[in-house]
PDB file of N, CA and C in Angstrom:
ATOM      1  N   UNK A   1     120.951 110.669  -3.203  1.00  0.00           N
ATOM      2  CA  UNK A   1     121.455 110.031  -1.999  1.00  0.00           C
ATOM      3  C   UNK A   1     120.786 108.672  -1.839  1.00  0.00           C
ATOM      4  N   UNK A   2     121.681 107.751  -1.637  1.00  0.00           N
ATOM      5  CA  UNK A   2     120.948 105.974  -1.175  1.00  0.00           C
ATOM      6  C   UNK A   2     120.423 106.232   0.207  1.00  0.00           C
ATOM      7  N   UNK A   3     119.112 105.337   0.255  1.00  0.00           N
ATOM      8  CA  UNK A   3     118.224 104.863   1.330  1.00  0.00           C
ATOM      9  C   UNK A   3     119.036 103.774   2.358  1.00  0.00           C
ATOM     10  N   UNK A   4     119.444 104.092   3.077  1.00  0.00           N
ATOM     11  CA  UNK A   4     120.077 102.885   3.669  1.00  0.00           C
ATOM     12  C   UNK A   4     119.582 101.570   4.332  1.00  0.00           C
ATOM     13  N   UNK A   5     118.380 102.206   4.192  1.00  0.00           N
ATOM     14  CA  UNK A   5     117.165 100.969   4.622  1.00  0.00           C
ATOM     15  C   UNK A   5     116.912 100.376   3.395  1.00  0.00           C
ATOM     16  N   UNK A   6     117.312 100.665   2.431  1.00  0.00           N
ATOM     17  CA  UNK A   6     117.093  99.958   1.269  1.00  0.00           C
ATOM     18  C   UNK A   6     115.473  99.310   0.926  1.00  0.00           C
ATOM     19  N   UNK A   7     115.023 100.674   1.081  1.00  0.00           N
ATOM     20  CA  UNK A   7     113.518 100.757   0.774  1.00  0.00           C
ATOM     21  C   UNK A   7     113.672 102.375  -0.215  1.00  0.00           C
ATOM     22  N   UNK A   8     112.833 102.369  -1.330  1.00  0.00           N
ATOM     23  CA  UNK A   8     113.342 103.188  -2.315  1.00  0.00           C
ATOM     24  C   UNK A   8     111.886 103.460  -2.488  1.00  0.00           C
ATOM     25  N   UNK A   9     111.166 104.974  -3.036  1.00  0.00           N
ATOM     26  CA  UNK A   9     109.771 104.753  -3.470  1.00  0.00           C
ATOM     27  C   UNK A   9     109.480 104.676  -5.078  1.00  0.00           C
ATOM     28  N   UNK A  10     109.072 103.872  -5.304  1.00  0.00           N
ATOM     29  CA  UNK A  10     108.654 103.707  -6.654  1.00  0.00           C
ATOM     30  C   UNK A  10     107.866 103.951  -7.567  1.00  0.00           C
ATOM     31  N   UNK A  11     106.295 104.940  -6.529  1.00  0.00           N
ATOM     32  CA  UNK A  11     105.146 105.378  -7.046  1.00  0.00           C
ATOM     33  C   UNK A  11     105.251 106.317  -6.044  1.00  0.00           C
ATOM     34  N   UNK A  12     105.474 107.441  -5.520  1.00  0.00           N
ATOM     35  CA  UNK A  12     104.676 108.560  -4.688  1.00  0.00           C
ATOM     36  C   UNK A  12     105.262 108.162  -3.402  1.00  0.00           C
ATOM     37  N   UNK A  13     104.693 108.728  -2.389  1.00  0.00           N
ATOM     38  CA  UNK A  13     105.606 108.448  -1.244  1.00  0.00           C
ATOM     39  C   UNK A  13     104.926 107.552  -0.265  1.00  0.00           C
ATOM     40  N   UNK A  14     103.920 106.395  -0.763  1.00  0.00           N
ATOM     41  CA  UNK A  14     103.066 104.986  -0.119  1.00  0.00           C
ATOM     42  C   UNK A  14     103.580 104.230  -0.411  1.00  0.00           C
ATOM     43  N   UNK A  15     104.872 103.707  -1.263  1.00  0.00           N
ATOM     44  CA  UNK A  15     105.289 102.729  -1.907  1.00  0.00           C
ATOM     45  C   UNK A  15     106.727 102.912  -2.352  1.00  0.00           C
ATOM     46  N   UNK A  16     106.877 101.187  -1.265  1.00  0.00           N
ATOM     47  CA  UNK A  16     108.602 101.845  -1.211  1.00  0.00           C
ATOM     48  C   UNK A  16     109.103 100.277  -1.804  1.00  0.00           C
ATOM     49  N   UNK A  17     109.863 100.146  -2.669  1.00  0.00           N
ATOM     50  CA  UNK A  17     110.658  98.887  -3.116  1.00  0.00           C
ATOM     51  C   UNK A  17     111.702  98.258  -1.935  1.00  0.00           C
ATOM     52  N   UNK A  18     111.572  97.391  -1.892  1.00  0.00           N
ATOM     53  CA  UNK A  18     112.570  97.101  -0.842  1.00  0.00           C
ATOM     54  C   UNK A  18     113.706  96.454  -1.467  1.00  0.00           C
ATOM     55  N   UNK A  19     115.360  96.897  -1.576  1.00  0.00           N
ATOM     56  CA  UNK A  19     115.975  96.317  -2.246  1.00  0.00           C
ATOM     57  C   UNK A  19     117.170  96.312  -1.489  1.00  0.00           C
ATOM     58  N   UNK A  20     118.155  94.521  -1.488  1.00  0.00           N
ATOM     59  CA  UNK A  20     117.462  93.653  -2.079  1.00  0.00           C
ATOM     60  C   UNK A  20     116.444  92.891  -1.363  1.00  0.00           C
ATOM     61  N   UNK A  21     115.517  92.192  -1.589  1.00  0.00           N
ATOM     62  CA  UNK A  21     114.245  91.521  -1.117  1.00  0.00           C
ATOM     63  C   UNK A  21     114.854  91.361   0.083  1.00  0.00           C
ATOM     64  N   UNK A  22     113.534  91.275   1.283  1.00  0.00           N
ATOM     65  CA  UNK A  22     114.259  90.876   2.793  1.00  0.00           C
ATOM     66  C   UNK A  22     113.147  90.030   3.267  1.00  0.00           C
ATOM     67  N   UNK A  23     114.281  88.485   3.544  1.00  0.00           N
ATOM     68  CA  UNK A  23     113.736  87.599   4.028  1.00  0.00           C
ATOM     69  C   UNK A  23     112.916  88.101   5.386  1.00  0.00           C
ATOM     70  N   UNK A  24     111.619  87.427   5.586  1.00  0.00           N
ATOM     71  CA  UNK A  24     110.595  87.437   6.205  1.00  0.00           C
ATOM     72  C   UNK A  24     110.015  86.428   6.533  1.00  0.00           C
ATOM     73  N   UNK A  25     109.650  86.286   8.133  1.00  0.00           N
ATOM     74  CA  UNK A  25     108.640  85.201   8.508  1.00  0.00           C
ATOM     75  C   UNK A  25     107.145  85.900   8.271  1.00  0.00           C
ATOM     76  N   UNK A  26     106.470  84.809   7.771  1.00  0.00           N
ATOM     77  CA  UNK A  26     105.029  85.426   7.745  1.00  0.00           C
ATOM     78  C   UNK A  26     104.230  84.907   8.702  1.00  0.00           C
ATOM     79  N   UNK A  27     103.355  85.236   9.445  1.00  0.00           N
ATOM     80  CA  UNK A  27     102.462  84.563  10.371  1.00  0.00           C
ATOM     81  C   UNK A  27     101.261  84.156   9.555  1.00  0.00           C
ATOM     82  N   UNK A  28     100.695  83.120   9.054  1.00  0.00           N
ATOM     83  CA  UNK A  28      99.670  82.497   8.644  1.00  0.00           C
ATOM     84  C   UNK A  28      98.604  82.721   9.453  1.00  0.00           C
ATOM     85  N   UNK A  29      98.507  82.989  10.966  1.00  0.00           N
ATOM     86  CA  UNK A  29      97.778  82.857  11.642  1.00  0.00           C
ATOM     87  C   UNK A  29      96.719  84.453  11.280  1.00  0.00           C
ATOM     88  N   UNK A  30      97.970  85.087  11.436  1.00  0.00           N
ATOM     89  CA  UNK A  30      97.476  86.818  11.262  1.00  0.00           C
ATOM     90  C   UNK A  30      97.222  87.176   9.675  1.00  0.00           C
ATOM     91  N   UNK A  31      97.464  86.637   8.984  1.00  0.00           N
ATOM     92  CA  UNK A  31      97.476  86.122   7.342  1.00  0.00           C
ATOM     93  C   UNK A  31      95.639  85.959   7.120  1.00  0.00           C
ATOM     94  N   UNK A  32      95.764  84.835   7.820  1.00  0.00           N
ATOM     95  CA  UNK A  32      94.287  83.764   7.350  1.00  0.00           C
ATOM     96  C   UNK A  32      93.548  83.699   9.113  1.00  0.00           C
ATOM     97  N   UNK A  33      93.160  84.447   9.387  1.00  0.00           N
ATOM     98  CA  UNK A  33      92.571  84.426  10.991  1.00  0.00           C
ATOM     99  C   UNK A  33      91.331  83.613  10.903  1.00  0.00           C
ATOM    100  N   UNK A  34      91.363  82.105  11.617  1.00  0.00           N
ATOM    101  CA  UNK A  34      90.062  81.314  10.849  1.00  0.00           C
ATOM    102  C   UNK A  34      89.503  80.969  12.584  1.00  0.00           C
ATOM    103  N   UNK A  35      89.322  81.509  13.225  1.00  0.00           N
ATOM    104  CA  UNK A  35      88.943  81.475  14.959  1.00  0.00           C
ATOM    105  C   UNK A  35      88.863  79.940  15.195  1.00  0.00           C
ATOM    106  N   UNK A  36      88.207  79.345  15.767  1.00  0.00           N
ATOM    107  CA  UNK A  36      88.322  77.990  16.791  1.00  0.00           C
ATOM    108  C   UNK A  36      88.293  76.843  15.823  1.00  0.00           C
ATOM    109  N   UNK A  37      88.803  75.906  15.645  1.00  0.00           N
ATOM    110  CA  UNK A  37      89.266  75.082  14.907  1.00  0.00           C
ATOM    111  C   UNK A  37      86.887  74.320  14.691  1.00  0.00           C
ATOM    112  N   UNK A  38      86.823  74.214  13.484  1.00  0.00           N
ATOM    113  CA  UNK A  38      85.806  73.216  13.800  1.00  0.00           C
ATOM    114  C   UNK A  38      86.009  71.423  13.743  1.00  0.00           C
ATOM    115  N   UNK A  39      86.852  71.221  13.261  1.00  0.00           N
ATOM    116  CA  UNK A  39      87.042  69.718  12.746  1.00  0.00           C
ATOM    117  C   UNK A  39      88.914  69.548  12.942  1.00  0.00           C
ATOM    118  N   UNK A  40      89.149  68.319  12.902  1.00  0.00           N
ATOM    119  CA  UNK A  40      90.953  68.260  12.429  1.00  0.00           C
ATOM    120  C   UNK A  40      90.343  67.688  10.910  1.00  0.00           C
ATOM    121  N   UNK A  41      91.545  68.503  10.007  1.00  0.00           N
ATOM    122  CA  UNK A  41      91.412  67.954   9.049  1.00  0.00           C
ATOM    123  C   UNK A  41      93.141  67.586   8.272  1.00  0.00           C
ATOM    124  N   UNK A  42      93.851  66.752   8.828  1.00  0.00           N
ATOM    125  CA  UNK A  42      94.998  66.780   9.162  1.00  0.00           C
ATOM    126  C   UNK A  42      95.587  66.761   7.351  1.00  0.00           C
ATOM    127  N   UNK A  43      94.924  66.434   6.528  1.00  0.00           N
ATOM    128  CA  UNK A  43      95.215  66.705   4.728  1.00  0.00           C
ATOM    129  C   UNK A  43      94.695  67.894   4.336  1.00  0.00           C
ATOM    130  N   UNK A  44      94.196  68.820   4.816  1.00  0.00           N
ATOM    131  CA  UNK A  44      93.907  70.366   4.665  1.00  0.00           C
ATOM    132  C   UNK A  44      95.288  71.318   4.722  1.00  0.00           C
ATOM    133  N   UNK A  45      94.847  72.355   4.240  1.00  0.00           N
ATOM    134  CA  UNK A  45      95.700  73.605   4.403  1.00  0.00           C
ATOM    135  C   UNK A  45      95.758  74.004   5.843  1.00  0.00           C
ATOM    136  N   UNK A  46      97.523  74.233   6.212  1.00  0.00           N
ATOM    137  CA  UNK A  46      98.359  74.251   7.464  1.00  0.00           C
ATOM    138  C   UNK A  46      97.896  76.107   7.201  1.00  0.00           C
ATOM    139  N   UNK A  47      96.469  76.510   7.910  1.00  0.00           N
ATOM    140  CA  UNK A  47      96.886  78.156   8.046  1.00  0.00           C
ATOM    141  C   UNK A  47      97.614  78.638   9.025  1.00  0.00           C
ATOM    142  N   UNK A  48      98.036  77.874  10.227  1.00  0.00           N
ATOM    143  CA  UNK A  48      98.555  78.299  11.316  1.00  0.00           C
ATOM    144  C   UNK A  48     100.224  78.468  11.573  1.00  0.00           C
ATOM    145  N   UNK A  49     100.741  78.400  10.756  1.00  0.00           N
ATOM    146  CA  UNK A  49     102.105  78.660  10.965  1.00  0.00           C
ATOM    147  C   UNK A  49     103.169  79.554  10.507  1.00  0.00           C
ATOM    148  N   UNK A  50     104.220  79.645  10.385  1.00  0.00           N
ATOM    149  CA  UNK A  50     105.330  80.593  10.178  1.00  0.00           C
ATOM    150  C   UNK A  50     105.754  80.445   8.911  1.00  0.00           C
ATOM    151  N   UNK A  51     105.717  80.890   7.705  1.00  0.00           N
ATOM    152  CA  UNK A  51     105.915  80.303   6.822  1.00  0.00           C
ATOM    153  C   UNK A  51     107.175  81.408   6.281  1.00  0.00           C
ATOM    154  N   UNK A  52     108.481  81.128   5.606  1.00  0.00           N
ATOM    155  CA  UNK A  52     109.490  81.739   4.869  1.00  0.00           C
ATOM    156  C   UNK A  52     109.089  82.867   4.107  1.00  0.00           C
ATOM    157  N   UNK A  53     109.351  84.174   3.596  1.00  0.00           N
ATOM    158  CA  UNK A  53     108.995  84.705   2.740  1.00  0.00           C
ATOM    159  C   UNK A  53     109.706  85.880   1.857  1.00  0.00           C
ATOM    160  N   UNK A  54     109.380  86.475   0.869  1.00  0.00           N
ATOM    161  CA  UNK A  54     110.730  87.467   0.518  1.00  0.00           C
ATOM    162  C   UNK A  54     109.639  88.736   0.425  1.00  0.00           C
ATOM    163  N   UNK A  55     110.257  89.741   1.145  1.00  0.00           N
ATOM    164  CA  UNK A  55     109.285  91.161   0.875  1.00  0.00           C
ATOM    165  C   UNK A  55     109.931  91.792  -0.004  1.00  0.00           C
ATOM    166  N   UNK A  56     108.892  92.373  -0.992  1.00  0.00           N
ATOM    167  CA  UNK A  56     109.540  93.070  -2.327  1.00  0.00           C
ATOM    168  C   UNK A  56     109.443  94.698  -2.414  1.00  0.00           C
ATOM    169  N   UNK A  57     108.392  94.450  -1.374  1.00  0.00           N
ATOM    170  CA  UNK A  57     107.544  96.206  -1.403  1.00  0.00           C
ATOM    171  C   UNK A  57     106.844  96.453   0.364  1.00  0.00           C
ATOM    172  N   UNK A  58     106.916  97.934   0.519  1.00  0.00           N
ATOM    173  CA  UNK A  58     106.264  98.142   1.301  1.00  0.00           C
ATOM    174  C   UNK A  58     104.942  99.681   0.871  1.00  0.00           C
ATOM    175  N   UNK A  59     103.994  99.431   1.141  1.00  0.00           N
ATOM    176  CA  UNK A  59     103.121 100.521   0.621  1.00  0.00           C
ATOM    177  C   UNK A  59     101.941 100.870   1.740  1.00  0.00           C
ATOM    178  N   UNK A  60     101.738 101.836   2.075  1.00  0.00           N
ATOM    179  CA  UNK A  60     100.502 102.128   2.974  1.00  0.00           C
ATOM    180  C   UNK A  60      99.334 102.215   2.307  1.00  0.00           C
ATOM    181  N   UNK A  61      98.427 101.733   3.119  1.00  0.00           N
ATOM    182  CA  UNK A  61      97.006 101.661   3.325  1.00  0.00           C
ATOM    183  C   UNK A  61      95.795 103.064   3.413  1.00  0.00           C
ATOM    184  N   UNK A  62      94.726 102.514   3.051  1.00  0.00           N
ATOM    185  CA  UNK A  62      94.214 103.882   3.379  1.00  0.00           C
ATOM    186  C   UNK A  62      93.495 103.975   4.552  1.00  0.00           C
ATOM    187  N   UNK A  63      93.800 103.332   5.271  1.00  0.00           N
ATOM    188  CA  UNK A  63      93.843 103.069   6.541  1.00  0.00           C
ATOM    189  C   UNK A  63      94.726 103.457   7.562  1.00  0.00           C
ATOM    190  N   UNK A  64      96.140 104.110   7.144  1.00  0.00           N
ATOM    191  CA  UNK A  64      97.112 104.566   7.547  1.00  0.00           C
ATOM    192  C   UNK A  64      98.114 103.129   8.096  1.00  0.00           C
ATOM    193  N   UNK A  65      97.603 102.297   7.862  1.00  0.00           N
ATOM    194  CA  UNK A  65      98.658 100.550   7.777  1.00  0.00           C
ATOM    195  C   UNK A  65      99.312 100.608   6.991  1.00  0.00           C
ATOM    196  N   UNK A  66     100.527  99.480   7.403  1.00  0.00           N
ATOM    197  CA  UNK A  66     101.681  99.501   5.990  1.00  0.00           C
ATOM    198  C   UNK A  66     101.324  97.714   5.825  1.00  0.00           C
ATOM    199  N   UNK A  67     101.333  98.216   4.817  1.00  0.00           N
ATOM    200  CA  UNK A  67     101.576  96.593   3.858  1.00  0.00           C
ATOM    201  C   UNK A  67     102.706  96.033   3.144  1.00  0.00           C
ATOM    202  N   UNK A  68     103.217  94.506   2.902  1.00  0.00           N
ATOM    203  CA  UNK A  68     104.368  94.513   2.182  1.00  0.00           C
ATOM    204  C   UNK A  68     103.972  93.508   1.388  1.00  0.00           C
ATOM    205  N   UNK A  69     104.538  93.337   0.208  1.00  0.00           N
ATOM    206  CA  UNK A  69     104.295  92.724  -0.979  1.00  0.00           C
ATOM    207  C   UNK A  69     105.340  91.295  -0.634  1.00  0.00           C
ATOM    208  N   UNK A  70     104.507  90.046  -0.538  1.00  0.00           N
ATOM    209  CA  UNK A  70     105.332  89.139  -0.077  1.00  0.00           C
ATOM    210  C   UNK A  70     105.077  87.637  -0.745  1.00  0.00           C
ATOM    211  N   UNK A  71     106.531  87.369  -1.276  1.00  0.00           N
ATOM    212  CA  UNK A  71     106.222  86.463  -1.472  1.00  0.00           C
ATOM    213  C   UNK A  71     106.483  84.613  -1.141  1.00  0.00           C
ATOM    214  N   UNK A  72     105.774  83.870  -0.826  1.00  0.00           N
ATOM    215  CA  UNK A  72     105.905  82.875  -0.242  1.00  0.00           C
ATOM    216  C   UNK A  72     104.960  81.612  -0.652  1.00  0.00           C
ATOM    217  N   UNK A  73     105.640  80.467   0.347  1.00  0.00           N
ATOM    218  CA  UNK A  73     104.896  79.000  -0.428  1.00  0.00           C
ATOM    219  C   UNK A  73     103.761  78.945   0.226  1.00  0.00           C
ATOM    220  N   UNK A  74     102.296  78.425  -0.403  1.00  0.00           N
ATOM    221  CA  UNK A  74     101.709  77.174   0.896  1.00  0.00           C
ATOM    222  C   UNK A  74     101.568  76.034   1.076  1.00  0.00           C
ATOM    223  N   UNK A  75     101.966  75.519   1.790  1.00  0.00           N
ATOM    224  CA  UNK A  75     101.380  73.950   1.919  1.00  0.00           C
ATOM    225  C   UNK A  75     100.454  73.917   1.370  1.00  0.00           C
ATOM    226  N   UNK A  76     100.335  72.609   0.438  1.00  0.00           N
ATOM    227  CA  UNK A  76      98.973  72.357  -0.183  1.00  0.00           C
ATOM    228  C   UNK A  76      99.268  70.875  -0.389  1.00  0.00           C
ATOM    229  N   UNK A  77      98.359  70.021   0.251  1.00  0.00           N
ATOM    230  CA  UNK A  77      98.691  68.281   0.511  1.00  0.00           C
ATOM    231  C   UNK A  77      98.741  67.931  -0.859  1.00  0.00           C
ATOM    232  N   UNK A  78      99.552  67.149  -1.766  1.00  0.00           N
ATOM    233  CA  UNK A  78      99.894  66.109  -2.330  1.00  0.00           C
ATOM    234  C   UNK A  78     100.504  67.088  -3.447  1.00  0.00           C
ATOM    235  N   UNK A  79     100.627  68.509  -3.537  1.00  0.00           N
ATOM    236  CA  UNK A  79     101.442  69.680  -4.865  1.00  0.00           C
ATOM    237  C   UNK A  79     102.835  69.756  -3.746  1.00  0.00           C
ATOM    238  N   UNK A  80     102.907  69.967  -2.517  1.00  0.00           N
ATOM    239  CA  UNK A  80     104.439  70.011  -1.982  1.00  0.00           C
ATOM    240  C   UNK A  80     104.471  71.670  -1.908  1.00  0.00           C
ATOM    241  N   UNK A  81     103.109  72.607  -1.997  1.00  0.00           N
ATOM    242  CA  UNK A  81     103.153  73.920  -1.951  1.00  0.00           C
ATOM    243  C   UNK A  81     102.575  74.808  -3.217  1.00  0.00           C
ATOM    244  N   UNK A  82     102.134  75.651  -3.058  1.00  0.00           N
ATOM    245  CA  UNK A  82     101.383  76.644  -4.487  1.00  0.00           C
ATOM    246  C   UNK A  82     102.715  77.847  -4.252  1.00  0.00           C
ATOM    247  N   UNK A  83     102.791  78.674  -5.036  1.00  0.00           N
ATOM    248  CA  UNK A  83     103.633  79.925  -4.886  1.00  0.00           C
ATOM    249  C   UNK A  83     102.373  80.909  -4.738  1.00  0.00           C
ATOM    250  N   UNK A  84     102.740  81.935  -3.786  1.00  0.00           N
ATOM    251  CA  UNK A  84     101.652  82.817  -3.111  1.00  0.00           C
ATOM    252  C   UNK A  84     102.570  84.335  -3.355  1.00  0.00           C
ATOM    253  N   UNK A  85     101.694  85.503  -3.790  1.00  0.00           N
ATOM    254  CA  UNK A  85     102.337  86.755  -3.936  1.00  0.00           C
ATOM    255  C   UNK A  85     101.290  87.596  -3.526  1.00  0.00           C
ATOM    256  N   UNK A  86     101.157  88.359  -2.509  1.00  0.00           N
ATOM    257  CA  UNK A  86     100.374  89.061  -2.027  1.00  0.00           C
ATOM    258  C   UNK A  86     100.801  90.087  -0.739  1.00  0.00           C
ATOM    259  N   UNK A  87      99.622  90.953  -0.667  1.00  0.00           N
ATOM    260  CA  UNK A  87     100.120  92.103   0.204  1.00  0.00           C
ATOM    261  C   UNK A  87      99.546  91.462   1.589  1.00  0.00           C
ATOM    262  N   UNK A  88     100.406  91.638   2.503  1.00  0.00           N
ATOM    263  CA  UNK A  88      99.726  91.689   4.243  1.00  0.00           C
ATOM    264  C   UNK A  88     100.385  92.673   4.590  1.00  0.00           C
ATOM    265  N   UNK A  89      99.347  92.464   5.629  1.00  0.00           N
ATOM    266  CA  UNK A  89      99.764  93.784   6.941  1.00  0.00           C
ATOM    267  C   UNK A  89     100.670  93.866   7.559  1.00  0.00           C
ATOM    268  N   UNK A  90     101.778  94.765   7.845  1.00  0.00           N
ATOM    269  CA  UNK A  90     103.017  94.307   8.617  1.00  0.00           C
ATOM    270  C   UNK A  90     102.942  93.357  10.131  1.00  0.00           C
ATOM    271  N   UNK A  91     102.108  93.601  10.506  1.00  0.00           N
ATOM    272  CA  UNK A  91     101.420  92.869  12.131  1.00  0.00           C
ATOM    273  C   UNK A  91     102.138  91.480  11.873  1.00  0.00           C
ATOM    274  N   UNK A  92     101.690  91.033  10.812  1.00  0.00           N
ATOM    275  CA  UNK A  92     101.509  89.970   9.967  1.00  0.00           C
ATOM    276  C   UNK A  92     103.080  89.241   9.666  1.00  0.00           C
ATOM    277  N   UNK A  93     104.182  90.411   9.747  1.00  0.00           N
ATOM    278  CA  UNK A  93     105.356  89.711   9.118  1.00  0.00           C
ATOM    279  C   UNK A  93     106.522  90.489   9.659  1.00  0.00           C
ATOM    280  N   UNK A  94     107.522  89.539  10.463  1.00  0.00           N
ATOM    281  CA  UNK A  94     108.117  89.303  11.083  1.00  0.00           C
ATOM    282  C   UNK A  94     110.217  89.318  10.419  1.00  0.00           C
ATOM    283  N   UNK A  95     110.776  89.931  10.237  1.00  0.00           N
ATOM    284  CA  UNK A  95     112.522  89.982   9.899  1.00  0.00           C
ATOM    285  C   UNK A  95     113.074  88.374  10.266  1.00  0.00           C
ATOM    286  N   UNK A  96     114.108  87.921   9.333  1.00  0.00           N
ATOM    287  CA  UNK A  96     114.010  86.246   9.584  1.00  0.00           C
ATOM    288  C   UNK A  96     115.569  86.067  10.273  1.00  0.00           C
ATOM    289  N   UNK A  97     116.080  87.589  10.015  1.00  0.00           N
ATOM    290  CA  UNK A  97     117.435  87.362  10.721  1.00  0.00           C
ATOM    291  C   UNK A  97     117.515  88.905  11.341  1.00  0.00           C
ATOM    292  N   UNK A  98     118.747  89.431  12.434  1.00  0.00           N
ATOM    293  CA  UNK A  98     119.014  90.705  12.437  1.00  0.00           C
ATOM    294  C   UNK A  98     120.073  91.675  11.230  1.00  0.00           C
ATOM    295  N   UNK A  99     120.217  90.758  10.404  1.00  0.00           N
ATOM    296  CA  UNK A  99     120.664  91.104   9.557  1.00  0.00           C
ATOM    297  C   UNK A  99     120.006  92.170   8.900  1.00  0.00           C
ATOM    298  N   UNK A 100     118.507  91.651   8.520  1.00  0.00           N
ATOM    299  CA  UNK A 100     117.301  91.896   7.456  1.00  0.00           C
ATOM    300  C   UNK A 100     116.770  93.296   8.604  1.00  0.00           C
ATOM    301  N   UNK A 101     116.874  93.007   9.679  1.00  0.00           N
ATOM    302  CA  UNK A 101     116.266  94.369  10.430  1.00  0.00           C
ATOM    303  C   UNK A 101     115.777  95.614   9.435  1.00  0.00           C
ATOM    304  N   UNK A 102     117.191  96.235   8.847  1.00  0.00           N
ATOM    305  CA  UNK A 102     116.908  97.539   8.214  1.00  0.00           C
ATOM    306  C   UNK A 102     115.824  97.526   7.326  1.00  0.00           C
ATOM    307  N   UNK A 103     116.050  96.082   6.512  1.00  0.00           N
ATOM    308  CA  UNK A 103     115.807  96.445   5.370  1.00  0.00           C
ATOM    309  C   UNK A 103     114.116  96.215   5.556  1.00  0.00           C
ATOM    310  N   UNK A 104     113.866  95.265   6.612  1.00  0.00           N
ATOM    311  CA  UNK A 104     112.312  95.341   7.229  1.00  0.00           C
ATOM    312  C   UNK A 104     111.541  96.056   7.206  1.00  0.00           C
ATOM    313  N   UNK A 105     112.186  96.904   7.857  1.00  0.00           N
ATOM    314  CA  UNK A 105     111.405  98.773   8.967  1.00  0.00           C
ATOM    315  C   UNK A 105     110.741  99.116   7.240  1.00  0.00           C
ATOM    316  N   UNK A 106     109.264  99.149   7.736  1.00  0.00           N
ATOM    317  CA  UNK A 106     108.494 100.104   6.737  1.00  0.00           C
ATOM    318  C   UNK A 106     108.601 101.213   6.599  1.00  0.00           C
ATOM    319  N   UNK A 107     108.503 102.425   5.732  1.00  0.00           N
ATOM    320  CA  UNK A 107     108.912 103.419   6.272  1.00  0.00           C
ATOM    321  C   UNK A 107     108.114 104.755   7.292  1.00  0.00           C
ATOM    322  N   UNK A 108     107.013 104.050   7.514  1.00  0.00           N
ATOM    323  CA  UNK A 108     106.045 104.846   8.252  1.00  0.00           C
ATOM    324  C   UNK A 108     106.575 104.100   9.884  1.00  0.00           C
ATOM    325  N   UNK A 109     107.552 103.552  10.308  1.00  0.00           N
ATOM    326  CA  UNK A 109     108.547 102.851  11.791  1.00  0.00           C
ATOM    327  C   UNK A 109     109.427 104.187  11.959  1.00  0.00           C
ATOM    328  N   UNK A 110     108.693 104.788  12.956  1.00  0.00           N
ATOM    329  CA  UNK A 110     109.550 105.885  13.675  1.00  0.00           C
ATOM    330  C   UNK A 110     111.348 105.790  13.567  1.00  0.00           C
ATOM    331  N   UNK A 111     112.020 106.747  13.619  1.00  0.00           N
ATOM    332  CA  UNK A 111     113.207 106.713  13.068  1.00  0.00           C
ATOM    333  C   UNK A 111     113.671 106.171  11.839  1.00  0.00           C
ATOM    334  N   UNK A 112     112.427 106.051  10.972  1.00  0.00           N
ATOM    335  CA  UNK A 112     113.178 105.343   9.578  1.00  0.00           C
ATOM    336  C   UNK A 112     113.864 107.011   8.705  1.00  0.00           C
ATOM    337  N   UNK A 113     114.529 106.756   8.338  1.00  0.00           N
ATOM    338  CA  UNK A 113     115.229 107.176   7.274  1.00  0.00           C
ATOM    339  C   UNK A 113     115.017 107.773   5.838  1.00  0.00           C
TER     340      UNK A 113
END
């Protein structure tokens, strides 16, 4: 039977593929938490913002958190961005349309499927 959330597990039941990838805002802020600014350093790395992203995976923690495998750009002054692939915390990342809703929901989100 298909997942209609189109999250599939791929290793055991902590790790779910998300297919196809679902666009995601990432919060940089909750990403890279760097507390009270000390300096402006206006040619530094932008940690504070919303940045585009594609989630590939969702997998829990042993912490009982879900994480998703995401991937996205960063600003980096005078490259135009690095490519970034890494796990965050769902807290952390945000559905970029209601479209993507389903395919969002980790599967440890009450009423998932």
């Amino acid at each position: 039977m298909s997942d209609p959330t189109g999250a599939r597990s791929t290793s055991g039941p902590y790790l779910h593929e998300v297919e196809p990838a679902c666009p995601v805002w990432v919060d940089l802020r909750h990403v890279f938490p760097v507390g009270t600014p000390i300096a402006s350093m206006p040619d530094g790395l932008d940690l504070t913002g919303m940045v585009p992203g594609l989630l590939s995976v969702w997998s829990a923690t042993t912490t009982g958190h879900w994480a998703g495998l995401v991937s996205f750009m960063l600003d980096t002054p005078g490259s135009g961005g690095t490519p970034q692939r890494q796990w965050i915390l769902s807290d952390a990342l945000h559905p970029r349309s209601e479209v993507g809703r389903d395919h969002f929901r980790h599967p440890g989100t009450p009423g998932h499927a």
